[in-house]
N, C-alpha and C. Protein backbone atom coordinates (compact mmCIF):
# COMPACT_ATOMS: atom_id res chain seq x y z
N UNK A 1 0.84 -1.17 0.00
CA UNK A 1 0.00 0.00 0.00
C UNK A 1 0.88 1.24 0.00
N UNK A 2 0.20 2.15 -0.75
CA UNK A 2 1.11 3.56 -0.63
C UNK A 2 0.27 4.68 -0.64
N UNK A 3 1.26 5.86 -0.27
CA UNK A 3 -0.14 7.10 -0.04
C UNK A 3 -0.12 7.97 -0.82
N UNK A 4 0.74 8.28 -2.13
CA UNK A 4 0.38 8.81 -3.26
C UNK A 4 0.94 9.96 -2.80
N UNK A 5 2.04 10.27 -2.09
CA UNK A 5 2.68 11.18 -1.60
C UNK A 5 4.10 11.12 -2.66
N UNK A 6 5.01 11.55 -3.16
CA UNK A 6 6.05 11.28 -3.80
C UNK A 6 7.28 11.68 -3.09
N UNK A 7 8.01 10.75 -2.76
CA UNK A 7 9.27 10.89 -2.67
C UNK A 7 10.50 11.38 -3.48
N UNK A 8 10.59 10.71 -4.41
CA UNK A 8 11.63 10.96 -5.35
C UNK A 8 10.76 11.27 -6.96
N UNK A 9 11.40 11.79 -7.63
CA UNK A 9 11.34 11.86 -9.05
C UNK A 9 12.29 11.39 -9.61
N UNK A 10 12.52 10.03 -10.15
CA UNK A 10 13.83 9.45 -11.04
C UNK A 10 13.07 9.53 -12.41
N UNK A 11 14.64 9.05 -12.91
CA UNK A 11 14.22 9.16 -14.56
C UNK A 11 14.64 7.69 -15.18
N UNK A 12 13.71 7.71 -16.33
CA UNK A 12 14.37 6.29 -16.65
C UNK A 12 15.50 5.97 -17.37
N UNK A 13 16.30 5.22 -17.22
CA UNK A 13 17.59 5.56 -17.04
C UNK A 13 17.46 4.27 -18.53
N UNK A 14 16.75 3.30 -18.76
CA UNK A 14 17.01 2.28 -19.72
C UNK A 14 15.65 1.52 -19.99
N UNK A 15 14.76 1.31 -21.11
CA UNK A 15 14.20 -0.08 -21.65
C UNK A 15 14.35 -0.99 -22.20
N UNK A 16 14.34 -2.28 -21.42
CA UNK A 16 15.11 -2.92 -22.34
C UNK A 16 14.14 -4.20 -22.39
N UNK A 17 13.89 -4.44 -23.75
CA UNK A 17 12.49 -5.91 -24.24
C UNK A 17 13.50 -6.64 -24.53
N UNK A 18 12.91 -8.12 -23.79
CA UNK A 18 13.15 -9.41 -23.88
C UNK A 18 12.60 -9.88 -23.61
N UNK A 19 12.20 -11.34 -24.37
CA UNK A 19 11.11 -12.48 -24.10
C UNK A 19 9.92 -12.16 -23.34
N UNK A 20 9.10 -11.44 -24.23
CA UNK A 20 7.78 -11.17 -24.01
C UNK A 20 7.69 -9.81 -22.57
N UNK A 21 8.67 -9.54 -22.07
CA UNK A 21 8.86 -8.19 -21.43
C UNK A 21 9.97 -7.31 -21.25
N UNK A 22 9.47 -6.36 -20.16
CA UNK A 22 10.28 -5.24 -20.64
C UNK A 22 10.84 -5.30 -19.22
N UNK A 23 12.30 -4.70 -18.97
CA UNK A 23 12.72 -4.01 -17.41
C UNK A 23 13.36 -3.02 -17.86
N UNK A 24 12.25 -2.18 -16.84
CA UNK A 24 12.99 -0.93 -16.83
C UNK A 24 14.11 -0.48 -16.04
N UNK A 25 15.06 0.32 -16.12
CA UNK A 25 16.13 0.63 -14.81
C UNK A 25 15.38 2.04 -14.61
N UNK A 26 15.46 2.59 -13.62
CA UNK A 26 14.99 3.58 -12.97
C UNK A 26 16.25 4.70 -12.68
N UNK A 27 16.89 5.31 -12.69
CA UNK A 27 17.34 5.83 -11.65
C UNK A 27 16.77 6.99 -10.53
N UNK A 28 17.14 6.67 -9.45
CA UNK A 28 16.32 7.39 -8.32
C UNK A 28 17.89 6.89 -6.90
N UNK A 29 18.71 8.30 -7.00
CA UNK A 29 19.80 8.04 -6.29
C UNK A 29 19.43 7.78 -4.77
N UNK A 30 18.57 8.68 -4.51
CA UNK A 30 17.83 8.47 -3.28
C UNK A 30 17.43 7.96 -2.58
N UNK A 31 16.29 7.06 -3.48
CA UNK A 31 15.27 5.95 -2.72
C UNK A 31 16.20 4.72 -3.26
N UNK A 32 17.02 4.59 -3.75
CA UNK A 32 17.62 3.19 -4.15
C UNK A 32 18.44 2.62 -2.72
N UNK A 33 19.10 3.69 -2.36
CA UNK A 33 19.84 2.81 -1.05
C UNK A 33 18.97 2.84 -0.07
N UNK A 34 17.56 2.98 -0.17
CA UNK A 34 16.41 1.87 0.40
C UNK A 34 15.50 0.58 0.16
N UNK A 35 15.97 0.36 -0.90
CA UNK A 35 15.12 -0.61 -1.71
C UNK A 35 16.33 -2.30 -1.15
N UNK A 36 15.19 -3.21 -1.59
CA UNK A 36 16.49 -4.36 -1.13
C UNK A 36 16.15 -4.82 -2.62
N UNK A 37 16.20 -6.11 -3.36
CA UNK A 37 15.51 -7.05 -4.45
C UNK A 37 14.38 -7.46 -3.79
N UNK A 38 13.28 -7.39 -4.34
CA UNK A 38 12.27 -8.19 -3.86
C UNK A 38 11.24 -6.98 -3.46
N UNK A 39 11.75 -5.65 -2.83
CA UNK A 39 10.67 -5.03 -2.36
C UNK A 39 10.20 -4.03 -3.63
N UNK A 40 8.64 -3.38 -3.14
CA UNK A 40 7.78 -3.14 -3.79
C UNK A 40 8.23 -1.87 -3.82
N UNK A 41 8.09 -1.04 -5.13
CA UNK A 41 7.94 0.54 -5.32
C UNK A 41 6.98 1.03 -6.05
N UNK A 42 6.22 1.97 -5.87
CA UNK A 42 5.40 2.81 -7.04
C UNK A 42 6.48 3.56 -7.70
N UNK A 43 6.13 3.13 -9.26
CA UNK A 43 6.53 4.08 -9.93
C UNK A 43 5.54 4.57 -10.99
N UNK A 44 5.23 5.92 -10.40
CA UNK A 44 4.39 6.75 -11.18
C UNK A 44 3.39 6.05 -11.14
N UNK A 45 2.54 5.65 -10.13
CA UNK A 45 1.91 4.96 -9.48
C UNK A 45 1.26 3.56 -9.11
N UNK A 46 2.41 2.76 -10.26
CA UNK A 46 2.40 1.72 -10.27
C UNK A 46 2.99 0.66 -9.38
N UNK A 47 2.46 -0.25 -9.04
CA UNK A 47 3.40 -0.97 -7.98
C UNK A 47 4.31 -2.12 -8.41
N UNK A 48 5.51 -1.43 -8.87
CA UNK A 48 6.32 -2.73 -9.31
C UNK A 48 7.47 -3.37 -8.15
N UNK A 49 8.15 -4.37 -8.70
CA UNK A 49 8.95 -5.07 -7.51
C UNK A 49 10.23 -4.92 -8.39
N UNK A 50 11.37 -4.42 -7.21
CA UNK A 50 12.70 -4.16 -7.62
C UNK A 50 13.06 -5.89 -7.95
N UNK A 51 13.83 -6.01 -9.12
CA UNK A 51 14.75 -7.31 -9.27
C UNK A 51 16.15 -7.00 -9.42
N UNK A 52 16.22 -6.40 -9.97
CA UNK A 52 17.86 -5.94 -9.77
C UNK A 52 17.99 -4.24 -9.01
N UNK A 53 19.09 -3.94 -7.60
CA UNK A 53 19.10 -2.67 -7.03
C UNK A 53 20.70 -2.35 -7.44
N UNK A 54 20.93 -1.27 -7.62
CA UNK A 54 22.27 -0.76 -7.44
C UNK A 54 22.36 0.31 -6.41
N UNK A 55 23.44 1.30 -6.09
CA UNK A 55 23.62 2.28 -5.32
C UNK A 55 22.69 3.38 -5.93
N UNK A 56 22.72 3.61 -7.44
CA UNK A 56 21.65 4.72 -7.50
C UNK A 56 20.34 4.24 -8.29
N UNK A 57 20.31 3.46 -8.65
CA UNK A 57 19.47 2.94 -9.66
C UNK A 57 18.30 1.16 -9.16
N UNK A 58 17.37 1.20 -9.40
CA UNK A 58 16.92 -0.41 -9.67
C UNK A 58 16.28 -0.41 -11.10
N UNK A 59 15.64 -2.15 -11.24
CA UNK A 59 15.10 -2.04 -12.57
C UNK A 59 14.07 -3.33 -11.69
N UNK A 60 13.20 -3.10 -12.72
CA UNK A 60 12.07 -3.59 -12.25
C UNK A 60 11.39 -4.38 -13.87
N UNK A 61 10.64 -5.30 -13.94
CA UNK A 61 9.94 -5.94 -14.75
C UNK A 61 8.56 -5.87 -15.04
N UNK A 62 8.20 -5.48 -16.28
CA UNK A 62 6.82 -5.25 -16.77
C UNK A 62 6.75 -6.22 -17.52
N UNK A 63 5.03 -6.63 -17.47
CA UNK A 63 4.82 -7.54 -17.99
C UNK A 63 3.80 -6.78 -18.81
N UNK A 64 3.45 -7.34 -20.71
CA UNK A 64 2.55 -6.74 -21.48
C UNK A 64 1.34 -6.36 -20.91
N UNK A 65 0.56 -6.94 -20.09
CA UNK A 65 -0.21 -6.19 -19.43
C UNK A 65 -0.41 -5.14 -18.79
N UNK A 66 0.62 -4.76 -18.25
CA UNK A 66 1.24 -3.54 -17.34
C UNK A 66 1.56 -2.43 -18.55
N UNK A 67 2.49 -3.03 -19.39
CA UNK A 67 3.02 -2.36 -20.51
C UNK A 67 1.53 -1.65 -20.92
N UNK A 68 0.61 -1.89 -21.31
CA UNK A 68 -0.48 -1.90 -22.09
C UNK A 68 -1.76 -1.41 -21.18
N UNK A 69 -1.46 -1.02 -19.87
CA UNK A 69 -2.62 -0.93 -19.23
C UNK A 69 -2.34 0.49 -18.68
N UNK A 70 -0.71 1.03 -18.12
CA UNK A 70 -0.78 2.20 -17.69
C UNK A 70 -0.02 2.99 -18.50
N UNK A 71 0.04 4.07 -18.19
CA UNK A 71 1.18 5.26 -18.99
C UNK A 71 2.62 4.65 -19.56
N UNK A 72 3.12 3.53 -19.12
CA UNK A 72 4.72 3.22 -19.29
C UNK A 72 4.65 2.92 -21.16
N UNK A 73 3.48 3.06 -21.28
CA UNK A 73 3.48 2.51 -22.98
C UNK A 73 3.88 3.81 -23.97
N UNK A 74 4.04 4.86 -22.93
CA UNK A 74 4.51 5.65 -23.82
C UNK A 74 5.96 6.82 -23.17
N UNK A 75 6.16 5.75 -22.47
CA UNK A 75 7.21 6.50 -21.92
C UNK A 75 8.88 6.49 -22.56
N UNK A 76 9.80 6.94 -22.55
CA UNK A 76 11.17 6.40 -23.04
C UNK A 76 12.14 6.65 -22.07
N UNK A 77 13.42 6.58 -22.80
CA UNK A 77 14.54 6.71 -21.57
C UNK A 77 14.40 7.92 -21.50
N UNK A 78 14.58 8.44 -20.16
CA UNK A 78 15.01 10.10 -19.61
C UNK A 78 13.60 10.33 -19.26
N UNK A 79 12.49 9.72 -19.33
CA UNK A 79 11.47 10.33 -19.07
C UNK A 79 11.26 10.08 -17.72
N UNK A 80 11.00 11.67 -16.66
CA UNK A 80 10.42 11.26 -14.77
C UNK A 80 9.61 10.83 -15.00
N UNK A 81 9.72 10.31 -13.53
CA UNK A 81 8.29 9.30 -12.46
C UNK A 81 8.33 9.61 -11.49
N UNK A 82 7.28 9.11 -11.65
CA UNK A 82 7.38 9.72 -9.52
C UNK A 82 7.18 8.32 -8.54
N UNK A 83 8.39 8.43 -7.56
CA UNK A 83 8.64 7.22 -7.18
C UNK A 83 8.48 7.24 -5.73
N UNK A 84 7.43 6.02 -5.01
CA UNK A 84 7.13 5.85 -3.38
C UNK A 84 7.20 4.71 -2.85
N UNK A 85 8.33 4.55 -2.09
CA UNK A 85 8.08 3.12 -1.13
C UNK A 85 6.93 3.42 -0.41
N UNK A 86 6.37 1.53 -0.16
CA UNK A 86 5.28 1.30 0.51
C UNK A 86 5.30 2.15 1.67
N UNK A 87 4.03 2.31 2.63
CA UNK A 87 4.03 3.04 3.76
C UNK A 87 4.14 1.85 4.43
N UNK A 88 4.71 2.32 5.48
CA UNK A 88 5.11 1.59 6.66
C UNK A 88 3.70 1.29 8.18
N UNK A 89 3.83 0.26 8.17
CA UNK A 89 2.41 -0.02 9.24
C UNK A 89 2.76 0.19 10.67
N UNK A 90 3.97 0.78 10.97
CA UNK A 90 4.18 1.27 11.98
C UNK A 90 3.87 2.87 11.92
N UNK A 91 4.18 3.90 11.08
CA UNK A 91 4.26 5.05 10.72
C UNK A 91 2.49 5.97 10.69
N UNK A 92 3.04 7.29 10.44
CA UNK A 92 1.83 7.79 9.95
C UNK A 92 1.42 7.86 8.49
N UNK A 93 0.08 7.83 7.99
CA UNK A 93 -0.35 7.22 6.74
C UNK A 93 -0.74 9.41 6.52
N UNK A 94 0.21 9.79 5.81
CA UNK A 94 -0.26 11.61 5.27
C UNK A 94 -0.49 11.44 4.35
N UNK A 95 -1.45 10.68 3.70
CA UNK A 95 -1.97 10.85 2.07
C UNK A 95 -3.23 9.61 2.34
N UNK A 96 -3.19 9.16 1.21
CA UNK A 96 -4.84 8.50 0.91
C UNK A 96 -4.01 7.13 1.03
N UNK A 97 -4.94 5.75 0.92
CA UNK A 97 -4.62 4.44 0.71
C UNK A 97 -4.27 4.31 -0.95
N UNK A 98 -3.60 4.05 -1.76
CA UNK A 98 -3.12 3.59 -2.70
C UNK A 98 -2.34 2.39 -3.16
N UNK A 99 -3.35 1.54 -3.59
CA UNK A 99 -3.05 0.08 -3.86
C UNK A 99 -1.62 -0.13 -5.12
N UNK A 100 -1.68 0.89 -5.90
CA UNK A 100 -0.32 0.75 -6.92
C UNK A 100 -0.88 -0.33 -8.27
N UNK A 101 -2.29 -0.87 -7.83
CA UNK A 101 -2.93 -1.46 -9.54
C UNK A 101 -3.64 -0.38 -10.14
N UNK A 102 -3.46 -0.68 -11.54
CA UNK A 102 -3.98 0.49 -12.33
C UNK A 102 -5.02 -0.51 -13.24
N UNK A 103 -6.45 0.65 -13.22
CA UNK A 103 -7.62 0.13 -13.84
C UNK A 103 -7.14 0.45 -14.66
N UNK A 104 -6.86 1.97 -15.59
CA UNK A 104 -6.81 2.54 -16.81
C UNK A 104 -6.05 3.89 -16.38
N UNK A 105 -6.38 4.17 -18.37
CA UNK A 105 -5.70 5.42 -18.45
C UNK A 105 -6.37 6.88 -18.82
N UNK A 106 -6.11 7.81 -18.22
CA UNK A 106 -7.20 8.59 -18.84
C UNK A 106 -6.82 9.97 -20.32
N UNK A 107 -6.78 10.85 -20.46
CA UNK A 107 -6.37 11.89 -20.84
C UNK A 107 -6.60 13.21 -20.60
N UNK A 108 -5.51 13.67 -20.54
CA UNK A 108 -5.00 15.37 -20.25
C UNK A 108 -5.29 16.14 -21.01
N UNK A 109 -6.04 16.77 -20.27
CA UNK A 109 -7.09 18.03 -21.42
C UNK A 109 -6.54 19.48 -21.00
N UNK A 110 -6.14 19.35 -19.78
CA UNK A 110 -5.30 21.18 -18.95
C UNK A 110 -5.13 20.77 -18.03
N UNK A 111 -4.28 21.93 -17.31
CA UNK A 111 -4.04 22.54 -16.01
C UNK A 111 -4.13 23.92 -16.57
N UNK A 112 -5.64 24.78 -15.73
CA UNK A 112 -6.08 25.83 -15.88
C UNK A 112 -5.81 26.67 -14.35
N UNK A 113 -5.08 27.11 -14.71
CA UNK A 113 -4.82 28.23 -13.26
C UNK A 113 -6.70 28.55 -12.92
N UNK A 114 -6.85 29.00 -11.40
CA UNK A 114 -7.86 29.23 -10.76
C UNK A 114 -7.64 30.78 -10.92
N UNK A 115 -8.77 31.74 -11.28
CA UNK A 115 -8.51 33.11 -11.11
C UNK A 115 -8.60 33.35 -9.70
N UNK A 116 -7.07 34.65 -9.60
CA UNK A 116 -7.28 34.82 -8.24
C UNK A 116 -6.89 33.85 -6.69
N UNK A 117 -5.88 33.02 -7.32
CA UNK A 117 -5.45 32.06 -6.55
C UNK A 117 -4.24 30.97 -6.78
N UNK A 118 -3.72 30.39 -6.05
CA UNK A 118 -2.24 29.81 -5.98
C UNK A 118 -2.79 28.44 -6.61
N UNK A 119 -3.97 27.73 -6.86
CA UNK A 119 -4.06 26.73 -7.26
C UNK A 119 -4.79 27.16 -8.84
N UNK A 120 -4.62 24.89 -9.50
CA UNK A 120 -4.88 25.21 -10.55
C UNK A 120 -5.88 23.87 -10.63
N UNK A 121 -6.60 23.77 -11.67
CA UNK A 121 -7.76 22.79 -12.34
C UNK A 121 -6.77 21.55 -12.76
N UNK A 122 -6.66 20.46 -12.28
CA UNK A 122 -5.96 19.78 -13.89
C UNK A 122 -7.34 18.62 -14.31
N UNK A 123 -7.21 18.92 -15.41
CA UNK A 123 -8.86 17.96 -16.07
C UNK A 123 -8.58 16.89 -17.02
N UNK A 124 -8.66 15.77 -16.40
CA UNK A 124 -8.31 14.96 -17.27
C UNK A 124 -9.64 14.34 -17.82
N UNK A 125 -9.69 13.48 -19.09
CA UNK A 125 -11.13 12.77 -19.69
C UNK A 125 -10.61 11.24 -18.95
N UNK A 126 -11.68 10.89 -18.22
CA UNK A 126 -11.81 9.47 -18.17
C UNK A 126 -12.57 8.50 -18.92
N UNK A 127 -11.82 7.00 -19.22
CA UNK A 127 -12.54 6.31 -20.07
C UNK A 127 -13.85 6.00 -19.15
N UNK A 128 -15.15 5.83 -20.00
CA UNK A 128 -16.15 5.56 -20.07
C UNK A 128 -16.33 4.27 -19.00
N UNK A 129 -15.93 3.36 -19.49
CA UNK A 129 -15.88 2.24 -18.34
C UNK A 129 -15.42 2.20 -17.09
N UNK A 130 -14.99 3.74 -16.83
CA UNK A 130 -13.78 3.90 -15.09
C UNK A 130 -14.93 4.98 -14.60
N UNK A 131 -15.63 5.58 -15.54
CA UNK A 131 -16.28 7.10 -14.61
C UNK A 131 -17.09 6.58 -13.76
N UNK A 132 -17.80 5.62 -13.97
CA UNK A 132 -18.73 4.93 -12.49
C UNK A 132 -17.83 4.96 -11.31
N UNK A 133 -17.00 4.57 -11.00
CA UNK A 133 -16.10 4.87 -9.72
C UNK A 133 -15.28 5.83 -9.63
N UNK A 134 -15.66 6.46 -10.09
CA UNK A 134 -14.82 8.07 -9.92
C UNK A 134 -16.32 8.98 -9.44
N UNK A 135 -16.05 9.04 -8.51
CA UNK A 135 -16.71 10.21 -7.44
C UNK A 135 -16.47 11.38 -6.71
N UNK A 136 -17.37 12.59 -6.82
CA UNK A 136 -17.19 13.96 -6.26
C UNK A 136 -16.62 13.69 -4.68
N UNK A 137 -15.25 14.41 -4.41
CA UNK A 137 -14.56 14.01 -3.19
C UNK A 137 -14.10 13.10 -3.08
N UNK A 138 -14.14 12.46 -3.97
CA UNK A 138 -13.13 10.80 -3.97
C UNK A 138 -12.14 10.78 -4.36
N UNK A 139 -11.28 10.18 -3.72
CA UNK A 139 -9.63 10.03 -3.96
C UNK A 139 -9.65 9.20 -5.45
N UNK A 140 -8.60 9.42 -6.18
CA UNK A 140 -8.21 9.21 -7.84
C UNK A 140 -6.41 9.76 -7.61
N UNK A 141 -5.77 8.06 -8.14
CA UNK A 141 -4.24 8.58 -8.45
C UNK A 141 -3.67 8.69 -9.44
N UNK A 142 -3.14 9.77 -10.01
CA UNK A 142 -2.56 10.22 -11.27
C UNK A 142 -0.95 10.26 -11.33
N UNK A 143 -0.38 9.14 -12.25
CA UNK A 143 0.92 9.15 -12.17
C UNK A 143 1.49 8.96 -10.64
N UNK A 144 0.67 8.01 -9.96
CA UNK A 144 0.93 8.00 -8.25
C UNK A 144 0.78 9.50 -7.38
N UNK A 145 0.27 10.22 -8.19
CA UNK A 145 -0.10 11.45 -7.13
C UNK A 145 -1.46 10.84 -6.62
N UNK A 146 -1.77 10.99 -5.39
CA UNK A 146 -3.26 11.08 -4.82
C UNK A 146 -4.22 11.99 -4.67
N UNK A 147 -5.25 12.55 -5.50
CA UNK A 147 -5.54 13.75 -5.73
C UNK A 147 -7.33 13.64 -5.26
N UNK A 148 -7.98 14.80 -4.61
CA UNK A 148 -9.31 14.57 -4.38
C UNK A 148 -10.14 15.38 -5.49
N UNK A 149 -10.53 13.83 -5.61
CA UNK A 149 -12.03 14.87 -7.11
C UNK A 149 -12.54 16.37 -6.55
N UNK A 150 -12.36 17.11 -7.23
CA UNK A 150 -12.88 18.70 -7.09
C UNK A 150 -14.18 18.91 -7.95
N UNK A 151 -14.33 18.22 -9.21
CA UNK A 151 -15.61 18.00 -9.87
C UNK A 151 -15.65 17.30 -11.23
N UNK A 152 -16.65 16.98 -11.40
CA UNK A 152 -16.94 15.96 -12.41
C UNK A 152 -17.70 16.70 -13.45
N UNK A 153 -17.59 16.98 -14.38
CA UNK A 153 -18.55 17.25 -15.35
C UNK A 153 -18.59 16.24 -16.41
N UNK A 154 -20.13 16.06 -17.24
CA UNK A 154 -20.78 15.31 -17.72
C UNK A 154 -20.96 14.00 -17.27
């Protein structure tokens, strides 16, 4: 579980396809000399599992489904993420529950500054089959941010 809070922003440092998948290397100098093999990270709000760690870097394994279900299908090398180890069940939880599976994907229509204020709109279109569970005041994670619905139109 994670809280859609971001720690690090790494970039991807490598893709590399073989036999029906892909591993990505990450780099994230930061959060790497916390990671062991085996443990879980969101990246960009996905929950993948480190298989190979270095001092600044891990890489992690996608499988075509993954490939094909969230944003990584259009990502390349050098492109950020935003990257969160699990929350800790001893700790305090400062963000929402975030499972790290992704139903879908949606699209980016703006970020409209608010007149008269430090915040901004960002409006994305959701697919048709996801808007039933997307609700006014309901938590929704974007790229592993945890963000509260502000409003729904149509």
């Amino acid at each position: 579980m994670f809280t859609g809070i971001i720690e690090e922003v790494g970039k991807i440092a490598r893709i590399k396809h073989q036999d029906g998948k892909r591993r990505l290397t990450v780099s994230a100098p930061r959060l790497a000399k916390e990671l062991h093999q085996g443990d879980s990270i969101a990246v960009s709000g996905v929950c993948l599992t480190a298989v190979e760690v270095a001092h600044k870097s891990f890489g992690a394994d996608l499988a075509e489904e993954t490939w094909n279900r969230t944003s990584f299908s259009r990502i390349k090398e050098g492109t950020l993420v935003n990257l969160e180890l699990p929350m800790r069940v001893d700790g305090r939880l400062g963000g929402h529950l975030v499972q790290g599976h992704v139903d879908g994907t949606g699209k980016f229509l703006g970020l409209d500054r608010i007149p008269d204020a430090d915040d901004y709109w960002l409006r994305i279109a959701i697919p048709p089959e996801l808007a039933r569970y997307v609700i006014f005041k309901g938590s929704l994670s974007i790229e592993g941010i945890n963000l509260t619905v502000a409003k729904i139109e149509e």
